[in-house]
Protein backbone atom coordinates (compact mmCIF):
# COMPACT_ATOMS: atom_id res chain seq x y z
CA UNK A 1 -114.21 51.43 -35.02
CA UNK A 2 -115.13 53.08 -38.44
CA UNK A 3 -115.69 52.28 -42.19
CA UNK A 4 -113.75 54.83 -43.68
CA UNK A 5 -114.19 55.73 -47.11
CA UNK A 6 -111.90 58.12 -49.40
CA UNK A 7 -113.04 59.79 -53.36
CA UNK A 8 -115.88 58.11 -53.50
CA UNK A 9 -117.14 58.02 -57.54
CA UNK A 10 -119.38 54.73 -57.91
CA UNK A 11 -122.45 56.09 -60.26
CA UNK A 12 -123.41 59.55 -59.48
CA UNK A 13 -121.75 59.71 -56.08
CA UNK A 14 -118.70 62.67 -56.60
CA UNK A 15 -115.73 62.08 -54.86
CA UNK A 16 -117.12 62.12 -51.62
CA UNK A 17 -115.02 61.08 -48.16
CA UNK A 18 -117.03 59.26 -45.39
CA UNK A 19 -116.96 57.43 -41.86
CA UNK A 20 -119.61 54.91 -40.91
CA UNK A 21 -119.20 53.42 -37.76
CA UNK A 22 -119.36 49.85 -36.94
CA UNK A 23 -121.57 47.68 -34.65
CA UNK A 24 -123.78 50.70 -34.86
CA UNK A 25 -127.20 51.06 -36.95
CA UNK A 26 -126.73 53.44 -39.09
CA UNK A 27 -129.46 55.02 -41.42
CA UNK A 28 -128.86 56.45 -44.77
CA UNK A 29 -132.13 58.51 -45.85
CA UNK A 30 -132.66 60.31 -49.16
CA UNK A 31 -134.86 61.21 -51.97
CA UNK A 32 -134.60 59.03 -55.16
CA UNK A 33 -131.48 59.09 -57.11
CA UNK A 34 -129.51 60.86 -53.66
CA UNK A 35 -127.00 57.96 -53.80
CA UNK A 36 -128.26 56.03 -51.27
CA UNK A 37 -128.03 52.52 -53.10
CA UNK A 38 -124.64 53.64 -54.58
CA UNK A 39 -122.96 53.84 -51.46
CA UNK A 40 -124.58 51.08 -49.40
CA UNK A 41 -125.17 48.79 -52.34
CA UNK A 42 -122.83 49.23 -54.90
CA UNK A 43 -119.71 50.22 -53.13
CA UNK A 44 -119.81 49.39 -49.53
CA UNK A 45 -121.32 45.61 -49.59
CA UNK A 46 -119.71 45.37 -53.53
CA UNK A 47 -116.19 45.69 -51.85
CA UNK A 48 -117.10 43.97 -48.83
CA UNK A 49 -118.15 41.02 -50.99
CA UNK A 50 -115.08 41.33 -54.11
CA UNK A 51 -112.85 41.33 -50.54
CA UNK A 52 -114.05 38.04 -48.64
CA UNK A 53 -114.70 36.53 -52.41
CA UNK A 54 -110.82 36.78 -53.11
CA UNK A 55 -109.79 34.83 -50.33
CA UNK A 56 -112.05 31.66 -51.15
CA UNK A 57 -110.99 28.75 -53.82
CA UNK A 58 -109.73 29.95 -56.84
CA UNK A 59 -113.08 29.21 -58.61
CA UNK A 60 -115.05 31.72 -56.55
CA UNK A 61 -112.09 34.34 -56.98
CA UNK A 62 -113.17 34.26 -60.71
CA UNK A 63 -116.27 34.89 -60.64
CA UNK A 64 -115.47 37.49 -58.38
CA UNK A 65 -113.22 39.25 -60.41
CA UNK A 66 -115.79 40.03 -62.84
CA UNK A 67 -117.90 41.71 -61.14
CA UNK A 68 -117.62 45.41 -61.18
CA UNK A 69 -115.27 46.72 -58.39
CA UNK A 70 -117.00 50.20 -56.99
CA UNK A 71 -115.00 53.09 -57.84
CA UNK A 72 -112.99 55.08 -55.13
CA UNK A 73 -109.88 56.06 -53.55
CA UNK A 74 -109.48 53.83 -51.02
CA UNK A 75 -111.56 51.98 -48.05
CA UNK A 76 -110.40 50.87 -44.67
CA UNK A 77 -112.02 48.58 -41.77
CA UNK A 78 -114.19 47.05 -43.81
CA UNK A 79 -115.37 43.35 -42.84
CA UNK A 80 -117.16 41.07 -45.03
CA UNK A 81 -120.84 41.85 -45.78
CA UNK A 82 -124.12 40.75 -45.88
CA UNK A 83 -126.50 42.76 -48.29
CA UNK A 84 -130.73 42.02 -48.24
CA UNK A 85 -132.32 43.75 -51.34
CA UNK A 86 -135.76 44.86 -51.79
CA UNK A 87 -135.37 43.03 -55.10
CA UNK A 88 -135.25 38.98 -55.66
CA UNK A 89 -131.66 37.97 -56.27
CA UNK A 90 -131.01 35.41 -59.47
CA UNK A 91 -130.88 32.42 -58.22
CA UNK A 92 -128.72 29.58 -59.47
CA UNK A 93 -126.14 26.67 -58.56
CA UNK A 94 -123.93 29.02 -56.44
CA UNK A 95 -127.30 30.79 -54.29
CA UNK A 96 -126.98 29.52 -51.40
CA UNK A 97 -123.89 30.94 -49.04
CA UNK A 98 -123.00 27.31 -47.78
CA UNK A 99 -122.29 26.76 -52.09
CA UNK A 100 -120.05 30.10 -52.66
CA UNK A 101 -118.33 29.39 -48.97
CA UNK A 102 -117.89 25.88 -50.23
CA UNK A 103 -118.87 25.02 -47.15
CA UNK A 104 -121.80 22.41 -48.22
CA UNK A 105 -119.16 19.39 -48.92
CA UNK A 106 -118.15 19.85 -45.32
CA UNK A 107 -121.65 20.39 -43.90
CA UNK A 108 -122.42 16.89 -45.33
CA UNK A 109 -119.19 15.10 -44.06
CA UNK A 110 -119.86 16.08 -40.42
CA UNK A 111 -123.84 15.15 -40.72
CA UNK A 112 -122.35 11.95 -41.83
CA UNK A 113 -119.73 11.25 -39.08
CA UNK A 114 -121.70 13.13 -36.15
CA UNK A 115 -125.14 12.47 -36.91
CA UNK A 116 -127.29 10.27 -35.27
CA UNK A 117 -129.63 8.44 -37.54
CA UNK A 118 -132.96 7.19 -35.46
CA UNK A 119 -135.84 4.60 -36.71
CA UNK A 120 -138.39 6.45 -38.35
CA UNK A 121 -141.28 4.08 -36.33
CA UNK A 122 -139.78 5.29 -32.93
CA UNK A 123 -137.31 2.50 -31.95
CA UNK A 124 -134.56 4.57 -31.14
CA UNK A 125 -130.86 4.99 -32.78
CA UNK A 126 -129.74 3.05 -35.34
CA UNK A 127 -126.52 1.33 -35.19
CA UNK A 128 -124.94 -0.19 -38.14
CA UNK A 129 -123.21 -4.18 -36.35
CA UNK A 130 -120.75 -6.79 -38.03
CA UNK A 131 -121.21 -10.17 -37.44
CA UNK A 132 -118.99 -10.25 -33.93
CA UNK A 133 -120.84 -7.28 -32.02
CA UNK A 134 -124.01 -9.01 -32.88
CA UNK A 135 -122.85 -12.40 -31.50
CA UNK A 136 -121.53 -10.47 -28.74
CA UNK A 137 -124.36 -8.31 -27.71
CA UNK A 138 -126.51 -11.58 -27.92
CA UNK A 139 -124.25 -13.68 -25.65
CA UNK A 140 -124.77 -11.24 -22.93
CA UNK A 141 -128.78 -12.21 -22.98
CA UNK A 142 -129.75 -14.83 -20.12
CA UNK A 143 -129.07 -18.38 -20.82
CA UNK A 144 -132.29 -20.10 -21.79
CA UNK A 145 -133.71 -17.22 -24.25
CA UNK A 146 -135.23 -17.74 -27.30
CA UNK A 147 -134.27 -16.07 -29.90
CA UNK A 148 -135.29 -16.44 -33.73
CA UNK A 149 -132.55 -14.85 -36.48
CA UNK A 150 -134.46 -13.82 -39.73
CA UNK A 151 -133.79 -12.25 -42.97
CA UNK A 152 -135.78 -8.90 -43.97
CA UNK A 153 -136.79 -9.43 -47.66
CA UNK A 154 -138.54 -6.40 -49.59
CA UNK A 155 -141.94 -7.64 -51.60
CA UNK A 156 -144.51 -10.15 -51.74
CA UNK A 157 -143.59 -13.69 -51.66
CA UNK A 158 -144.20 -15.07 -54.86
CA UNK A 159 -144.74 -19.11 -55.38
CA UNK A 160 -141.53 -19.14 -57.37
CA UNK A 161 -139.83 -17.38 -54.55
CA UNK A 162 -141.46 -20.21 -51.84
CA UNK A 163 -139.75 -22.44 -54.01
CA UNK A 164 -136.65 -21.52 -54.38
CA UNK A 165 -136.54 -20.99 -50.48
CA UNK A 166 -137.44 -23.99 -50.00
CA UNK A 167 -134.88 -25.73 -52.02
CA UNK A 168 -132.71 -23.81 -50.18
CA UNK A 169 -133.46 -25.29 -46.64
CA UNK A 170 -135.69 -23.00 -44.95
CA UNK A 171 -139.37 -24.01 -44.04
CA UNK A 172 -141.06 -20.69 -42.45
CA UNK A 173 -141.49 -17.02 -43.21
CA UNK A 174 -142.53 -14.51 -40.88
CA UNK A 175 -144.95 -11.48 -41.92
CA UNK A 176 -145.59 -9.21 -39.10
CA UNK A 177 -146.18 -11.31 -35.82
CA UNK A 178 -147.13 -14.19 -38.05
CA UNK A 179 -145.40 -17.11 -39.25
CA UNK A 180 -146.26 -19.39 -42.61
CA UNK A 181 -145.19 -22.62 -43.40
CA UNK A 182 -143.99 -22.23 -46.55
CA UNK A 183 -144.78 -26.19 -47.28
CA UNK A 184 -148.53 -25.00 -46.43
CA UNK A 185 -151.52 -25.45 -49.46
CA UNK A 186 -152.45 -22.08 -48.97
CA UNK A 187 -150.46 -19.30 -50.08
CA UNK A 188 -149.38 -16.34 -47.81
CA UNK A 189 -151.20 -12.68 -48.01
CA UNK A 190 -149.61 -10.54 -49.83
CA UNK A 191 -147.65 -7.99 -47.99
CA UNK A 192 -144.67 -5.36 -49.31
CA UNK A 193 -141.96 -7.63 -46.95
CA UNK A 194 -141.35 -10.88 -45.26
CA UNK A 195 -138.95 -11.97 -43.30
CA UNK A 196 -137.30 -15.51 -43.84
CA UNK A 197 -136.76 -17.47 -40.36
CA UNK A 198 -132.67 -18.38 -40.89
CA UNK A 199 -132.93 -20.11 -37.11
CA UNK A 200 -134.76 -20.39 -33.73
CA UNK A 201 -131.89 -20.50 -30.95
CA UNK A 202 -132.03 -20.98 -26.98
CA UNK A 203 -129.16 -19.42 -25.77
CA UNK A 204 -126.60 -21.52 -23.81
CA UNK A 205 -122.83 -21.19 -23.33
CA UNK A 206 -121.41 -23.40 -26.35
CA UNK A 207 -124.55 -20.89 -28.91
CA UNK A 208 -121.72 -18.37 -30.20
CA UNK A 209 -121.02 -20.14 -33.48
CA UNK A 210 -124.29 -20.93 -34.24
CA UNK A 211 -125.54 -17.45 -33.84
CA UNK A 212 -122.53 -15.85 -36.15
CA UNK A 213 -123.00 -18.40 -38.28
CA UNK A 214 -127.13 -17.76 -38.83
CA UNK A 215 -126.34 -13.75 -38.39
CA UNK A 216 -123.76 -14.39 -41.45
CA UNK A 217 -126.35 -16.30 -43.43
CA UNK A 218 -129.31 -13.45 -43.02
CA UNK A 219 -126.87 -10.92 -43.60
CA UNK A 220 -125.71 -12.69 -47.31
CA UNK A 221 -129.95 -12.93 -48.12
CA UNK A 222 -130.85 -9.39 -47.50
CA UNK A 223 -127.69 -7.21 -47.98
CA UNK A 224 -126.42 -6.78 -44.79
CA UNK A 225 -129.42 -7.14 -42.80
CA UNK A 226 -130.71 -9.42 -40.24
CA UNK A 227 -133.43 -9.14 -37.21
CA UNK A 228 -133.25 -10.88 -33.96
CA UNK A 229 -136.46 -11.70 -32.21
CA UNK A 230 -136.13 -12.11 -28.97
CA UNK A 231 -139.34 -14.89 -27.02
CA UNK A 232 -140.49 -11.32 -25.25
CA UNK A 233 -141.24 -9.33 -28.42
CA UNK A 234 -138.34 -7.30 -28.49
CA UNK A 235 -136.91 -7.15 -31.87
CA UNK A 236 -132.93 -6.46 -32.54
């Protein structure tokens, strides 16, 4: 298969007929001001690009259409192309190819519905749960384990927050491994997050609507968030 070209005239090219072939690498050599660019450059790739530009959004096709089409006869088997300068192109909001193909928009719906978001501290995939998975998933745990449902807050625990908290029912935070009484004279360290101990559960048969109920309640204090520690260590 061929590139043909016919009355070539783009910039000091005359009216000159030419076959390149394709899926071939073909050299064109030259002293300065032979043509070289204004074939390969300015007529070839220009026509290449005006071509495959024309059949995206309507948007693209206009900026497209003013750019200057390379003068000639006529061209034939010509695919869309792919030009590298020696010189840096301008860049700007339609540089990349995934912004002129309009392809970006896509690119970040399929990250979004195929992608695979993991824990950045190593703890595997994470998986978004409602309320009835986590019951669910917890249920199938031996009877007897001991599980404690907490709330992830973000910042340091101030007095006024203890407070509050404790008007509110609950008696113990955790930070870390540790846990603090939040009754207790001396005042927690200071740490970026705490967790707020909801309940302490030992799994048995009749435990479903106590769990939901607890999951429910962490999930309301920290935005759809809760943490499950199970008596081993394991956290959920």
């Amino acid at each position: 298969m061929k590139i043909n070209l016919y009355g070539v005239s783009t910039h000091n090219l005359k009216h000159i007929d030419l076959s390149v072939p394709k899926g071939k690498i073909v050299v064109f050599t030259g002293v300065s001001g032979s043509g070289k660019s204004s074939l390969v450059f300015d007529t070839i790739h220009a026509e290449g690009r005006f071509r495959y530009l024309e059949t995206l959004s309507s948007e693209v096709g206009y900026f497209s259409r003013k750019r200057d089409r390379p003068t000639l006869m006529g061209i034939n088997g010509l695919s869309p192309t792919v030009a590298l300068e020696q010189k840096s192109g301008r860049k700007g909001s339609k540089s990349r190819l995934s912004d002129i193909s309009h392809l970006s928009p896509l690119l970040r719906v399929l990250f979004t519905h195929l992608g695979s978001p993991h824990c950045p501290r190593g703890h595997g995939p994470i998986n978004s749960h409602d309320v009835e998975s986590v019951v669910r998933e917890l249920s199938g745990m031996p009877s007897g384990t001991r599980l404690t449902i907490s709330a992830p807050l973000s910042g340091p625990i101030s007095q006024e927050m203890s407070n509050m908290l404790q008007r509110q029912g609950f008696t113990r935070i955790l930070i870390g491994d540790e846990r603090y009484d939040l009754s207790s004279p001396e005042s927690p360290p200071a740490h970026d997050s705490f967790e707020v101990m909801v309940d302490r559960v030992i799994l048995k048969d009749s435990s479903a609507p106590r769990i939901a109920g607890s999951v429910e309640l962490a999930f309301r204090m920290a935005s759809g968030r809760a943490r499950v520690h199970v008596h081993e260590g394991q956290v959920i």
